[in-house]
PDB file of N, CA and C in Angstrom:
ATOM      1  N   UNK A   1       0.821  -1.190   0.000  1.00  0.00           N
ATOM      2  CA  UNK A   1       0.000   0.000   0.000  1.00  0.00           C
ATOM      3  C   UNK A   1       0.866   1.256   0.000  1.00  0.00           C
ATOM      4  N   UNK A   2       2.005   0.783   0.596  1.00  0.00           N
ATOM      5  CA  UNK A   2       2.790   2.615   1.156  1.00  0.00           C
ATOM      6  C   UNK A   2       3.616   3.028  -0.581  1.00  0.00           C
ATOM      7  N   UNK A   3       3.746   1.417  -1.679  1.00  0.00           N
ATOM      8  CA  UNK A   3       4.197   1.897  -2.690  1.00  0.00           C
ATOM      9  C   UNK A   3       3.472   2.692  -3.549  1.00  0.00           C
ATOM     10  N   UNK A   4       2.027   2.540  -3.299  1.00  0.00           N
ATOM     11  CA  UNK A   4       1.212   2.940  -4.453  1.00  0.00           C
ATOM     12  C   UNK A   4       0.527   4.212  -3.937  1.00  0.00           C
ATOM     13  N   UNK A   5       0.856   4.754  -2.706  1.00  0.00           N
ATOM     14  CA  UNK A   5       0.816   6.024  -2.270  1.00  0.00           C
ATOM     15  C   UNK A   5       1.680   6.812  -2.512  1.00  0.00           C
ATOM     16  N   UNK A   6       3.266   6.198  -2.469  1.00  0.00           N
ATOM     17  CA  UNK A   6       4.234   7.039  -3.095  1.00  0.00           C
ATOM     18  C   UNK A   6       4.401   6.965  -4.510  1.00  0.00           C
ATOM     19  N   UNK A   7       3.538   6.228  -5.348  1.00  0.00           N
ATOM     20  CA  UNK A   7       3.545   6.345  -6.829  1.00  0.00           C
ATOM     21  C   UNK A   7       2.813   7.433  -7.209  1.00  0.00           C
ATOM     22  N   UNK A   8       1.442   7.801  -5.900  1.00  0.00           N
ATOM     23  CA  UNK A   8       0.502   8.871  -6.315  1.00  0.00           C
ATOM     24  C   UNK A   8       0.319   9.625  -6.364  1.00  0.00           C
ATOM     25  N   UNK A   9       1.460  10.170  -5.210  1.00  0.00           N
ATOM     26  CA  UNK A   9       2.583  11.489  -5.025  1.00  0.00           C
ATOM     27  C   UNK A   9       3.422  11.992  -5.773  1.00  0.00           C
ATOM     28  N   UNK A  10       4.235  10.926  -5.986  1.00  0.00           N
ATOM     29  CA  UNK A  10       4.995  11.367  -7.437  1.00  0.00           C
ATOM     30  C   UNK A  10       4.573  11.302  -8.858  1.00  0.00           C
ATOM     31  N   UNK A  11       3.483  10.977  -8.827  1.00  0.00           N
ATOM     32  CA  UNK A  11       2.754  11.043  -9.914  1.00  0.00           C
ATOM     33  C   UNK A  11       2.045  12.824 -10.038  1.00  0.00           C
ATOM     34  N   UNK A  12       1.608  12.938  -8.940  1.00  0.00           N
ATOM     35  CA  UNK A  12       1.006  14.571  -8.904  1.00  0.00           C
ATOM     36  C   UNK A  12       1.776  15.164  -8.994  1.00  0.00           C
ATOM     37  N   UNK A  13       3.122  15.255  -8.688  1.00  0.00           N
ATOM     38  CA  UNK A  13       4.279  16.175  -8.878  1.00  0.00           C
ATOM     39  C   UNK A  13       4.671  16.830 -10.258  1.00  0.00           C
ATOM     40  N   UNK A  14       4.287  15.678 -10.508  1.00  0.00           N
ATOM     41  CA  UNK A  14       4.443  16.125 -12.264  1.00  0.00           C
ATOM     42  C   UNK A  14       6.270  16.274 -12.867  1.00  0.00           C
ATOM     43  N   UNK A  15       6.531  16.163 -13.785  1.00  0.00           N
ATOM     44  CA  UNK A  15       7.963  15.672 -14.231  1.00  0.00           C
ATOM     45  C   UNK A  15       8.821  16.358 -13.420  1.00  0.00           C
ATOM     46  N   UNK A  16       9.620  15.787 -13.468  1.00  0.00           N
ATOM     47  CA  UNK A  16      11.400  16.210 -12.127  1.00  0.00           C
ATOM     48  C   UNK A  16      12.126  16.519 -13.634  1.00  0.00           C
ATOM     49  N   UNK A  17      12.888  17.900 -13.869  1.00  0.00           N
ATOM     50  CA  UNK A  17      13.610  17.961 -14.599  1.00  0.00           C
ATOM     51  C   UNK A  17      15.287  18.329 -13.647  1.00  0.00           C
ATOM     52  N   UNK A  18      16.061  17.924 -14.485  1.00  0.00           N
ATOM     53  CA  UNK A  18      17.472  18.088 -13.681  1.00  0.00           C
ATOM     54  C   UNK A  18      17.916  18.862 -14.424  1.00  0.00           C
ATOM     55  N   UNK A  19      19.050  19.192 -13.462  1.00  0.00           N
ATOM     56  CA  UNK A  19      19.887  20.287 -14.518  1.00  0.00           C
ATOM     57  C   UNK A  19      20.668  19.674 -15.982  1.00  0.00           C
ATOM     58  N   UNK A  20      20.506  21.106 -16.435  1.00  0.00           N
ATOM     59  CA  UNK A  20      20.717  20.442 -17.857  1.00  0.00           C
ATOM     60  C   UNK A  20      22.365  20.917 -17.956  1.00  0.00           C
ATOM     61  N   UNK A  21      22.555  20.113 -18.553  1.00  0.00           N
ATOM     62  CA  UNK A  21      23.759  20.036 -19.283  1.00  0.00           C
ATOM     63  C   UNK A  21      24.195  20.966 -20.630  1.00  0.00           C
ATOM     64  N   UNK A  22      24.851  21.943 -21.071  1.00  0.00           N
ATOM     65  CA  UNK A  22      24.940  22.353 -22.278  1.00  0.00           C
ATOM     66  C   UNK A  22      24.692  21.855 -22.861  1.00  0.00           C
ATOM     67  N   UNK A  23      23.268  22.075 -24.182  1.00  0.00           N
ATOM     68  CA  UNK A  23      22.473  21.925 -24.801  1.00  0.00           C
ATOM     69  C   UNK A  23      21.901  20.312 -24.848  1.00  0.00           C
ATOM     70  N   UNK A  24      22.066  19.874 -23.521  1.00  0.00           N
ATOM     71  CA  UNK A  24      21.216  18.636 -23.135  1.00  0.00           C
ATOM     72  C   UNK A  24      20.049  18.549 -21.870  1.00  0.00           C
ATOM     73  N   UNK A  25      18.651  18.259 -22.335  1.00  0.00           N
ATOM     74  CA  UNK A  25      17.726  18.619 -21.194  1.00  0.00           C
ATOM     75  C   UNK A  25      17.239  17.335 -20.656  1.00  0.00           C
ATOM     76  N   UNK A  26      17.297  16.832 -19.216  1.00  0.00           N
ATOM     77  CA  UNK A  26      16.826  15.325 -18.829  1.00  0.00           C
ATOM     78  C   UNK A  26      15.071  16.165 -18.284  1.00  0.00           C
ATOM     79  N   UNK A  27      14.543  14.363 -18.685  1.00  0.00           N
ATOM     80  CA  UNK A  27      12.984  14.621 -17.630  1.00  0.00           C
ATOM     81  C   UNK A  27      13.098  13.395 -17.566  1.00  0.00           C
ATOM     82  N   UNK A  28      12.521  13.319 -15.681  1.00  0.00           N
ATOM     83  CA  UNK A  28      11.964  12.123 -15.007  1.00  0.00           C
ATOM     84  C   UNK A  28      10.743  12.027 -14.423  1.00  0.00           C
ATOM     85  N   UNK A  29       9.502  11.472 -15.076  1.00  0.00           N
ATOM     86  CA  UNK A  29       8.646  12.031 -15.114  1.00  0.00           C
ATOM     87  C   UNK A  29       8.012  10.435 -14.629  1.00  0.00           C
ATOM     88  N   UNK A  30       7.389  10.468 -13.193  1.00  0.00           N
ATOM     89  CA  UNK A  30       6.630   9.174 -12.859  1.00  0.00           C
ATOM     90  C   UNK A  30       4.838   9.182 -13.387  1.00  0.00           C
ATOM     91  N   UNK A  31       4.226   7.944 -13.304  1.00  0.00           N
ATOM     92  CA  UNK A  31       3.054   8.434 -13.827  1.00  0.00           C
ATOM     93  C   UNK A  31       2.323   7.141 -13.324  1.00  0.00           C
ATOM     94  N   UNK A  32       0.998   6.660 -13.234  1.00  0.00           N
ATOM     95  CA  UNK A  32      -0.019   5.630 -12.568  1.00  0.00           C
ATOM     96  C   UNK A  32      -0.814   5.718 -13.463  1.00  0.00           C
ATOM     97  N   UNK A  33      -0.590   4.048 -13.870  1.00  0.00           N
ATOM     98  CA  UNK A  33      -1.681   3.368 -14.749  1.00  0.00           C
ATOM     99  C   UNK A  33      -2.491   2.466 -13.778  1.00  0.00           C
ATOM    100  N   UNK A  34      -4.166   2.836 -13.905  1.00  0.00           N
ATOM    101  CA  UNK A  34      -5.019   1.702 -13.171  1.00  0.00           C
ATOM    102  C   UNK A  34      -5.682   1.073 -13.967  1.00  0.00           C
ATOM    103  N   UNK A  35      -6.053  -0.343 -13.973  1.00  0.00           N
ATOM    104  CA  UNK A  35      -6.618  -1.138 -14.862  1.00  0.00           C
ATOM    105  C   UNK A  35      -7.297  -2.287 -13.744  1.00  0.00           C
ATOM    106  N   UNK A  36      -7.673  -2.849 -14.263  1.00  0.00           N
ATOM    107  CA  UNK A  36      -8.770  -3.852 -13.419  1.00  0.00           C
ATOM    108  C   UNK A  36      -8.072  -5.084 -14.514  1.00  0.00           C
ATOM    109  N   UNK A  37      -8.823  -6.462 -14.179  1.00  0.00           N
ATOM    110  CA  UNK A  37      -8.542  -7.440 -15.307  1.00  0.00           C
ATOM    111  C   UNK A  37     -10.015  -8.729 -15.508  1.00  0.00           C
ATOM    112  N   UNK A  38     -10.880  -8.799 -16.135  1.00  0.00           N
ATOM    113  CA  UNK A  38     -11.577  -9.339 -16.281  1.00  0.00           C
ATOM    114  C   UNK A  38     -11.628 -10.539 -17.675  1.00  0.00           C
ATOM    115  N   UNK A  39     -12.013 -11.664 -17.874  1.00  0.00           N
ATOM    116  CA  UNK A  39     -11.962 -12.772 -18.856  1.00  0.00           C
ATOM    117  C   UNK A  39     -11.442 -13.925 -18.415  1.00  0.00           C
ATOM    118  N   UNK A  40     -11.137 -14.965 -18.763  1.00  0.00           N
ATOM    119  CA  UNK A  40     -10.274 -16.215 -18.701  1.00  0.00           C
ATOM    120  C   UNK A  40      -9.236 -16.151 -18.642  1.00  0.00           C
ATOM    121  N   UNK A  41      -8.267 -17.382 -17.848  1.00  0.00           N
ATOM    122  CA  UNK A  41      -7.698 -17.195 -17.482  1.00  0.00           C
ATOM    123  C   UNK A  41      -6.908 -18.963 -17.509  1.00  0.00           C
ATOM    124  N   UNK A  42      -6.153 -19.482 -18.782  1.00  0.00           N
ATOM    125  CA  UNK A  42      -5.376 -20.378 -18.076  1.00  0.00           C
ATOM    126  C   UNK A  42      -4.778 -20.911 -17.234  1.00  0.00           C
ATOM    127  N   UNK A  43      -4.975 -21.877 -16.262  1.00  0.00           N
ATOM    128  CA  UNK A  43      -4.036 -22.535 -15.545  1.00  0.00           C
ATOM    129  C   UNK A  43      -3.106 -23.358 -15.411  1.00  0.00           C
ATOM    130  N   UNK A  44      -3.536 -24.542 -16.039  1.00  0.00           N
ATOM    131  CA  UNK A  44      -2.675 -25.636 -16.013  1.00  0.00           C
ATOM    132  C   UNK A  44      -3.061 -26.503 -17.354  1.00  0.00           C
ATOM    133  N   UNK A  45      -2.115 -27.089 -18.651  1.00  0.00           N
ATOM    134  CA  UNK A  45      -2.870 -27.108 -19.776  1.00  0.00           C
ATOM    135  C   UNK A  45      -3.295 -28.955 -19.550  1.00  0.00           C
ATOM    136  N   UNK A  46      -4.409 -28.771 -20.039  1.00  0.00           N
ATOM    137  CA  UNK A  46      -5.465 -29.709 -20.005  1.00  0.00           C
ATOM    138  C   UNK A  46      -6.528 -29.352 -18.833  1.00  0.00           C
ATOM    139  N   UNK A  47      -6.493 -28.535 -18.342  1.00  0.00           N
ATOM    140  CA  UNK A  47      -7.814 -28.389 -17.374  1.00  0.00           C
ATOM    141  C   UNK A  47      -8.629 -26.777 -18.122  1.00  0.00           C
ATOM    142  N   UNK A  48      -9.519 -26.612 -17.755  1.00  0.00           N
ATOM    143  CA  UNK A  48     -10.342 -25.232 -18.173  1.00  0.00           C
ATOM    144  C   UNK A  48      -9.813 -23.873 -17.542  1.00  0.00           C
ATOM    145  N   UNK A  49     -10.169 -23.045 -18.440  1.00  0.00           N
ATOM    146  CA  UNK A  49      -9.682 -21.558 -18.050  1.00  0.00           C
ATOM    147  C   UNK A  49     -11.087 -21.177 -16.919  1.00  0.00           C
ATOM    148  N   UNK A  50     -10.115 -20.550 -16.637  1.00  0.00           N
ATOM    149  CA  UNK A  50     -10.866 -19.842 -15.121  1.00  0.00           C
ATOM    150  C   UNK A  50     -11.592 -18.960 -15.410  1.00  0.00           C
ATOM    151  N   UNK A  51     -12.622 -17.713 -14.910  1.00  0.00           N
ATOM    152  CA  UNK A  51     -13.341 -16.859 -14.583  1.00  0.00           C
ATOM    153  C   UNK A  51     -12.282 -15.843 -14.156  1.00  0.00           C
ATOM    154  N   UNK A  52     -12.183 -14.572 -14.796  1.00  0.00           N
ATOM    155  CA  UNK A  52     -11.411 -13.931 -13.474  1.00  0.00           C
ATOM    156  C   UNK A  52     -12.048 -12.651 -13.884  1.00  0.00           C
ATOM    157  N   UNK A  53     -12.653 -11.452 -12.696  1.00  0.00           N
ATOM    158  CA  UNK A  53     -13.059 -10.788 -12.619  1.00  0.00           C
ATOM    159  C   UNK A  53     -12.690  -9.594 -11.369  1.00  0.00           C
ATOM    160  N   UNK A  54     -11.476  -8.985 -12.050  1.00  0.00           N
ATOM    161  CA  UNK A  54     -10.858  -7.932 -10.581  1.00  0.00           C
ATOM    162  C   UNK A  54     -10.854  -6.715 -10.625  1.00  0.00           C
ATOM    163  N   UNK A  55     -11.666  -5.907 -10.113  1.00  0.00           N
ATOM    164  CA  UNK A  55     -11.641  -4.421 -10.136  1.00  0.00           C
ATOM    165  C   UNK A  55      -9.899  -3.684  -9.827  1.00  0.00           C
ATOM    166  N   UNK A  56      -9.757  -2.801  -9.785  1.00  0.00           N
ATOM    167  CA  UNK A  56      -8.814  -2.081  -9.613  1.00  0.00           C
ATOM    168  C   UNK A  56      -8.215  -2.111  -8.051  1.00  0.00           C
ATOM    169  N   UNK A  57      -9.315  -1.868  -7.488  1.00  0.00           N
ATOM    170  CA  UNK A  57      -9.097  -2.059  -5.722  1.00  0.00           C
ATOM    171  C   UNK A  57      -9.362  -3.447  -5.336  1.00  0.00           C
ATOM    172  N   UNK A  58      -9.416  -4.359  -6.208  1.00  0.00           N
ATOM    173  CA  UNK A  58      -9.003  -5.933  -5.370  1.00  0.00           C
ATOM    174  C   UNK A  58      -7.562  -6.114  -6.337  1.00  0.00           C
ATOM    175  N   UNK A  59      -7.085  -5.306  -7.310  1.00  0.00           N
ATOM    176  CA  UNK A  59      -5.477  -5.388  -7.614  1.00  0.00           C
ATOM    177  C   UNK A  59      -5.208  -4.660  -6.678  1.00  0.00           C
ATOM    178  N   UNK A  60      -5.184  -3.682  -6.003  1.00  0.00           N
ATOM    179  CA  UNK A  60      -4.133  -2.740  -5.498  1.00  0.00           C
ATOM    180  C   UNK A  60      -4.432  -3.308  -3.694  1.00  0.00           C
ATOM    181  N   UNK A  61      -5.483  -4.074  -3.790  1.00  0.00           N
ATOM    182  CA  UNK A  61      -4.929  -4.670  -2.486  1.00  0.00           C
ATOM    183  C   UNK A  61      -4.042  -5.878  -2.369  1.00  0.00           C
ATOM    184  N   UNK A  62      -3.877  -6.013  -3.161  1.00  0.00           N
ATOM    185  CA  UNK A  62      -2.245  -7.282  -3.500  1.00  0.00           C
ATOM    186  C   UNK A  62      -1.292  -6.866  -4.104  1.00  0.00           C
ATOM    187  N   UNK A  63      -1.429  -5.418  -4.362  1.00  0.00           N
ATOM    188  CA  UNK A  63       0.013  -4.719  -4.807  1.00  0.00           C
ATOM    189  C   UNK A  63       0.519  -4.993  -3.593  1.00  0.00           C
ATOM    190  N   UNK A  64       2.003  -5.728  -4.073  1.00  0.00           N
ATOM    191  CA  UNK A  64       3.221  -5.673  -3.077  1.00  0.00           C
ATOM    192  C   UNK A  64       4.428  -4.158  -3.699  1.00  0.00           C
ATOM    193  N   UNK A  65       4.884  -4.002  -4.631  1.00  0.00           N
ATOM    194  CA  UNK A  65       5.620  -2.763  -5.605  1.00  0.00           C
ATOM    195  C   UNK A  65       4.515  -2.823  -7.125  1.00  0.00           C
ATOM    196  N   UNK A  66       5.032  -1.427  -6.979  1.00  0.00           N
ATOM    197  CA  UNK A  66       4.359  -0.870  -7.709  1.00  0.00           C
ATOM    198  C   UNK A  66       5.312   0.355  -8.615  1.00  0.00           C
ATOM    199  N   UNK A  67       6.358   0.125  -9.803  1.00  0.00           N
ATOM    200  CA  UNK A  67       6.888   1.920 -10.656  1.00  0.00           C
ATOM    201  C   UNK A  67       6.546   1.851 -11.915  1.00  0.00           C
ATOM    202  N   UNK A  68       6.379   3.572 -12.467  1.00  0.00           N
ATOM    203  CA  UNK A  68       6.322   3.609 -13.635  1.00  0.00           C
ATOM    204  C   UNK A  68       7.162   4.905 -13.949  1.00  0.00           C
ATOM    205  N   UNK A  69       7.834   4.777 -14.570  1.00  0.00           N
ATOM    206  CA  UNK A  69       8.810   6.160 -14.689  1.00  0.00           C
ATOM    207  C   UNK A  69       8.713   5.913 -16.406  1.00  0.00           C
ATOM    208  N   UNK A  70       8.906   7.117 -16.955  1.00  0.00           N
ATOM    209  CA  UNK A  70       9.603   7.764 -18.011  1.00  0.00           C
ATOM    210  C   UNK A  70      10.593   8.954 -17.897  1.00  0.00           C
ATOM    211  N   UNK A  71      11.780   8.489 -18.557  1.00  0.00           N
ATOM    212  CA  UNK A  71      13.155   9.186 -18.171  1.00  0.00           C
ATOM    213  C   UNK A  71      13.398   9.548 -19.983  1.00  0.00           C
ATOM    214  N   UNK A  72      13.751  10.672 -20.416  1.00  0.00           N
ATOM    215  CA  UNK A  72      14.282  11.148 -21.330  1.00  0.00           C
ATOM    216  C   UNK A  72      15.375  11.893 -21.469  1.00  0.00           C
ATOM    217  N   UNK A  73      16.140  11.902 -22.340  1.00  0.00           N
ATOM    218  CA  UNK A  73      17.506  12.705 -22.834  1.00  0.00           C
ATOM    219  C   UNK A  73      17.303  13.555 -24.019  1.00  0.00           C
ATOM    220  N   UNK A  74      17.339  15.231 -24.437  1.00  0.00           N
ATOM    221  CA  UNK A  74      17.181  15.662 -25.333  1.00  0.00           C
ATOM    222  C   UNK A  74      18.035  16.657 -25.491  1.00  0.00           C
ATOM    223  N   UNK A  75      18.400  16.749 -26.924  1.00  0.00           N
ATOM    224  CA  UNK A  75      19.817  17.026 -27.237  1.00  0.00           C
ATOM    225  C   UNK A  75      19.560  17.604 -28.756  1.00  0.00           C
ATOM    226  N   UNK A  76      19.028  19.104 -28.795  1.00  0.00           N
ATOM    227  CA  UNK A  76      18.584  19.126 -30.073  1.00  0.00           C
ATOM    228  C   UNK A  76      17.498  18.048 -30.629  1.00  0.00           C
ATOM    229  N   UNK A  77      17.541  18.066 -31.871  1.00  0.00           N
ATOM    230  CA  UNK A  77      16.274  17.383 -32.268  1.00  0.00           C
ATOM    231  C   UNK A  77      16.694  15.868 -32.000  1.00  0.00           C
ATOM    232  N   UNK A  78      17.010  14.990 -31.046  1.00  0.00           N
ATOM    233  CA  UNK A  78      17.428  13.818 -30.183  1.00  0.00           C
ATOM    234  C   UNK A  78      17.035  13.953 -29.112  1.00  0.00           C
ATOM    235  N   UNK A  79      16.260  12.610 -29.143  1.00  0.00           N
ATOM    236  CA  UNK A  79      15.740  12.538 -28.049  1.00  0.00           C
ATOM    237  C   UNK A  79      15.885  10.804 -27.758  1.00  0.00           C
ATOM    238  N   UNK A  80      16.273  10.772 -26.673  1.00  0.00           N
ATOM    239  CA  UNK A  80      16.329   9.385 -26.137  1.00  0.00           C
ATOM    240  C   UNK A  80      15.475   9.162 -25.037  1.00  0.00           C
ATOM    241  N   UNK A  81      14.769   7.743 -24.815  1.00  0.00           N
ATOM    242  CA  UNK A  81      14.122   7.754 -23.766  1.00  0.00           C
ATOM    243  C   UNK A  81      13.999   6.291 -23.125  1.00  0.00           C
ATOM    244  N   UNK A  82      13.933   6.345 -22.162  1.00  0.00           N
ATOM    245  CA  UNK A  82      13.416   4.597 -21.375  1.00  0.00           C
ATOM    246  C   UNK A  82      12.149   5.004 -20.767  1.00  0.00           C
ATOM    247  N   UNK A  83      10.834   4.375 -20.910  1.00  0.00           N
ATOM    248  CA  UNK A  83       9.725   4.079 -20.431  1.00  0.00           C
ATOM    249  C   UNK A  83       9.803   2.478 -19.731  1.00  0.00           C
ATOM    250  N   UNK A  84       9.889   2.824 -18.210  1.00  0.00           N
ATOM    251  CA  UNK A  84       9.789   1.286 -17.411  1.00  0.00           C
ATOM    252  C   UNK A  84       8.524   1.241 -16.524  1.00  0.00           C
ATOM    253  N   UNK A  85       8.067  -0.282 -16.692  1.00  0.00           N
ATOM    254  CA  UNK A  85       7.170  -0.290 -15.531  1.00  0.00           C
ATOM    255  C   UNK A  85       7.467  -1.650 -14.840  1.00  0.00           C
ATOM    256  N   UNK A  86       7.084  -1.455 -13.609  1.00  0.00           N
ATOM    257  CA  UNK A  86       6.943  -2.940 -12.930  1.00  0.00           C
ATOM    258  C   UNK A  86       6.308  -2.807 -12.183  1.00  0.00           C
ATOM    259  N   UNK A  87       5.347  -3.741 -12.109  1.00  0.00           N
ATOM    260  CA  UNK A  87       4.817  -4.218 -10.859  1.00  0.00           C
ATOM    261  C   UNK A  87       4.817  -5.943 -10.508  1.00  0.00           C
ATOM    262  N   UNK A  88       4.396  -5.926  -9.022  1.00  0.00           N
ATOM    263  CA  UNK A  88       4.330  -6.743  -8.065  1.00  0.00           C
ATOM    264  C   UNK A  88       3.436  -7.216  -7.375  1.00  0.00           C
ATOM    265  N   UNK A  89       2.801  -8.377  -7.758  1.00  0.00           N
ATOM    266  CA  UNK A  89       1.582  -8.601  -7.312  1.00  0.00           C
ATOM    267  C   UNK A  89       1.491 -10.187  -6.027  1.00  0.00           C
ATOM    268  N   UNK A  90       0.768 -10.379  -5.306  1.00  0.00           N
ATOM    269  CA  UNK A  90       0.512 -11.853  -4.696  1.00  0.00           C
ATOM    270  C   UNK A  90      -0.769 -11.704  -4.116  1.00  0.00           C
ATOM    271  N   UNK A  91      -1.126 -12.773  -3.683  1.00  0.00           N
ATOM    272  CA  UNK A  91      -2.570 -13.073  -2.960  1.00  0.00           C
ATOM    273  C   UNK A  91      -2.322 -14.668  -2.188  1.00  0.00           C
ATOM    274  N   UNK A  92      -3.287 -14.208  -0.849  1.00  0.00           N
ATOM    275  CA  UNK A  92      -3.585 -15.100  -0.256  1.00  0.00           C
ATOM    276  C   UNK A  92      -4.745 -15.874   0.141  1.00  0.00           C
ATOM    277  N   UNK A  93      -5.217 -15.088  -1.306  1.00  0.00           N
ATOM    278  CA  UNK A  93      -7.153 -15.973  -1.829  1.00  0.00           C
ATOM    279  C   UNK A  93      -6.594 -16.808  -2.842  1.00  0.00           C
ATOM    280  N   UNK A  94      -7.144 -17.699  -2.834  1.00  0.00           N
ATOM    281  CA  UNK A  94      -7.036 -18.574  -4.296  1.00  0.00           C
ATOM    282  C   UNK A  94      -7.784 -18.345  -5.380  1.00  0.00           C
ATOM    283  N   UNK A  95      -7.534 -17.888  -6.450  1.00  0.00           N
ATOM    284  CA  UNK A  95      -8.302 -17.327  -7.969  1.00  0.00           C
ATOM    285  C   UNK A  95      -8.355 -18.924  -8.078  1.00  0.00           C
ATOM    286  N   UNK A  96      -9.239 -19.285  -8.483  1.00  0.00           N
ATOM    287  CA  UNK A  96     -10.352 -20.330  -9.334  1.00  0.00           C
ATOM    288  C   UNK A  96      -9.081 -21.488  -8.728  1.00  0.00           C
ATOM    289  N   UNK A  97      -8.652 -21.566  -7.532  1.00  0.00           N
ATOM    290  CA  UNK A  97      -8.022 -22.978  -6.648  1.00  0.00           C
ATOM    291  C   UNK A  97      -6.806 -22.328  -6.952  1.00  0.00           C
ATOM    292  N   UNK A  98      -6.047 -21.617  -7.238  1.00  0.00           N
ATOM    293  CA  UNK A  98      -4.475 -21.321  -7.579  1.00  0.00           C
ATOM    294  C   UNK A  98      -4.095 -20.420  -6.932  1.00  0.00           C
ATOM    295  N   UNK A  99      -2.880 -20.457  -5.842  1.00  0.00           N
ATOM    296  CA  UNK A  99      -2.483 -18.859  -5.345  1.00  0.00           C
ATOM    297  C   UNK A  99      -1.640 -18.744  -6.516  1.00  0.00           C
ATOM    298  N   UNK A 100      -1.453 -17.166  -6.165  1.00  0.00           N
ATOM    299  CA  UNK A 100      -0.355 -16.811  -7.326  1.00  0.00           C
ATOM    300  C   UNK A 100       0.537 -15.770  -7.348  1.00  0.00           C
ATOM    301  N   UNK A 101       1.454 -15.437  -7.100  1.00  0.00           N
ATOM    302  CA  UNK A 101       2.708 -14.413  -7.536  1.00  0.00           C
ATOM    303  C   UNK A 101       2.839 -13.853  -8.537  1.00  0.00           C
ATOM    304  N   UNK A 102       2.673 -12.645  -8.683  1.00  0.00           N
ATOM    305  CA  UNK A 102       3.213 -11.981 -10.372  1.00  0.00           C
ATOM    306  C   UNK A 102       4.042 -11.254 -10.237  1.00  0.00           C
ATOM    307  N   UNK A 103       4.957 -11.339 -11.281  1.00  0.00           N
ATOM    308  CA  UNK A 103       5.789  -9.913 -11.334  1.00  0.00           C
ATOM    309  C   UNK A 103       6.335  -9.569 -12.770  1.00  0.00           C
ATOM    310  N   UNK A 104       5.466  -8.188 -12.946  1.00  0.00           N
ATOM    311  CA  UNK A 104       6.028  -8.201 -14.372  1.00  0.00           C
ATOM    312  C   UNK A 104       6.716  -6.558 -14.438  1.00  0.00           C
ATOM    313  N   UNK A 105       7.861  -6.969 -15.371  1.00  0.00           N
ATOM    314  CA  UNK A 105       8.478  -5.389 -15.914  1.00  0.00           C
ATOM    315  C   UNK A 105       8.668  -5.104 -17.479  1.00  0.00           C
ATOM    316  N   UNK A 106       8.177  -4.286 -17.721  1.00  0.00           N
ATOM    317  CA  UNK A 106       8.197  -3.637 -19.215  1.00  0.00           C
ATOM    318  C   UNK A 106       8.957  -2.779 -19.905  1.00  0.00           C
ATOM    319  N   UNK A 107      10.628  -2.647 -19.948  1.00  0.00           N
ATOM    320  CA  UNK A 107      11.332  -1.463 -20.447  1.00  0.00           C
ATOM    321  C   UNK A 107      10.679  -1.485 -21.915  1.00  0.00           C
ATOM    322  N   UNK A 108      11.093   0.163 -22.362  1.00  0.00           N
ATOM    323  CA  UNK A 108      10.499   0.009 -23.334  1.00  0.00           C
ATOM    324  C   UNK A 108      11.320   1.719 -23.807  1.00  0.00           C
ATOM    325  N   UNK A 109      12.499   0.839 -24.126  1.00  0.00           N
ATOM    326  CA  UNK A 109      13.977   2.092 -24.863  1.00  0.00           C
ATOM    327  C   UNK A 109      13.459   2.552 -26.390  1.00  0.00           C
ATOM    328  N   UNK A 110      14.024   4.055 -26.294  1.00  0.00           N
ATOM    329  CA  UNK A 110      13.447   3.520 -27.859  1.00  0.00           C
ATOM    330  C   UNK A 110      14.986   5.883 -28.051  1.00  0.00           C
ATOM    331  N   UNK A 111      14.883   5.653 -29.291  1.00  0.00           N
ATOM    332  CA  UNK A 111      15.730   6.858 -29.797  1.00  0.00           C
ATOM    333  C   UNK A 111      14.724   7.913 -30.795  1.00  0.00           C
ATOM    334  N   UNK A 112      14.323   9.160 -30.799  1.00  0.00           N
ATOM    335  CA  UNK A 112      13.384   9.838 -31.571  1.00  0.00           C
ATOM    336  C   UNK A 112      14.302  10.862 -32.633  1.00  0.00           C
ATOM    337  N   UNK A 113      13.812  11.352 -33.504  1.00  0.00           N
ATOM    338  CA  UNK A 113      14.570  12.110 -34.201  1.00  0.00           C
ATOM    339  C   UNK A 113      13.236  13.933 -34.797  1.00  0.00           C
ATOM    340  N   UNK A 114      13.381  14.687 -34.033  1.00  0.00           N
ATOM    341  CA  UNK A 114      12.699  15.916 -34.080  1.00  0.00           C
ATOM    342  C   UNK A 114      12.791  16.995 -35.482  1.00  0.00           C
ATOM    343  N   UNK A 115      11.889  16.383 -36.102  1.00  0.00           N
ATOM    344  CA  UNK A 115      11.972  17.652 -37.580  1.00  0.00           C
ATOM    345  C   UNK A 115      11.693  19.014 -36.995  1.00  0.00           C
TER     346      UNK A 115
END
């Protein structure tokens, strides 16, 4: 819980820029995606997919971590950037007989070029 309060904080803050460098400008800019997850759900192959139906606040009460940052480099019409997320999930209900652990992270690098 105390991560996804400090995600919501730094999320309102709105981008952190640092000092720039001769003619180079950084932004670190955090941000909160909420989603729920509803449909089927494989378990184990040869048995049936599950039911799964989770609002937003039965995910974020099994958030264990929780980041999402976007960090950029711009340098004239260059721009570099990393977009990361991860989160961290567990439960101590069983979804359709299965406990379960998640943890997923998403970098997502990429280089722009500014006409």
């Amino acid at each position: 819980m105390r991560a996804a309060i400090l995600t919501l904080i730094l999320t309102l803050a709105g981008p952190l820029r640092a000092q720039s460098l001769p003619d180079w400008e950084f932004r670190l800019t955090p941000y909160l995606w909420m989603a729920g997850l509803q449909g089927q759900v494989g378990t184990v192959p040869g048995l049936p997919p599950v039911d799964v139906d989770l609002s937003f606040s039965d995910i974020l009460d099994d958030l264990e971590f929780g980041s999402m940052v976007m960090g950029s480099a711009r340098n004239g019409p260059w721009v570099i950037y990393l977009d990361t997320t991860h989160v961290q999930l567990s439960t101590t209900e069983p979804l359709g007989g299965v406990m379960f652990d998640v943890a997923q992270s998403g970098p997502t690098p990429g280089v722009t070029f500014r006409f």
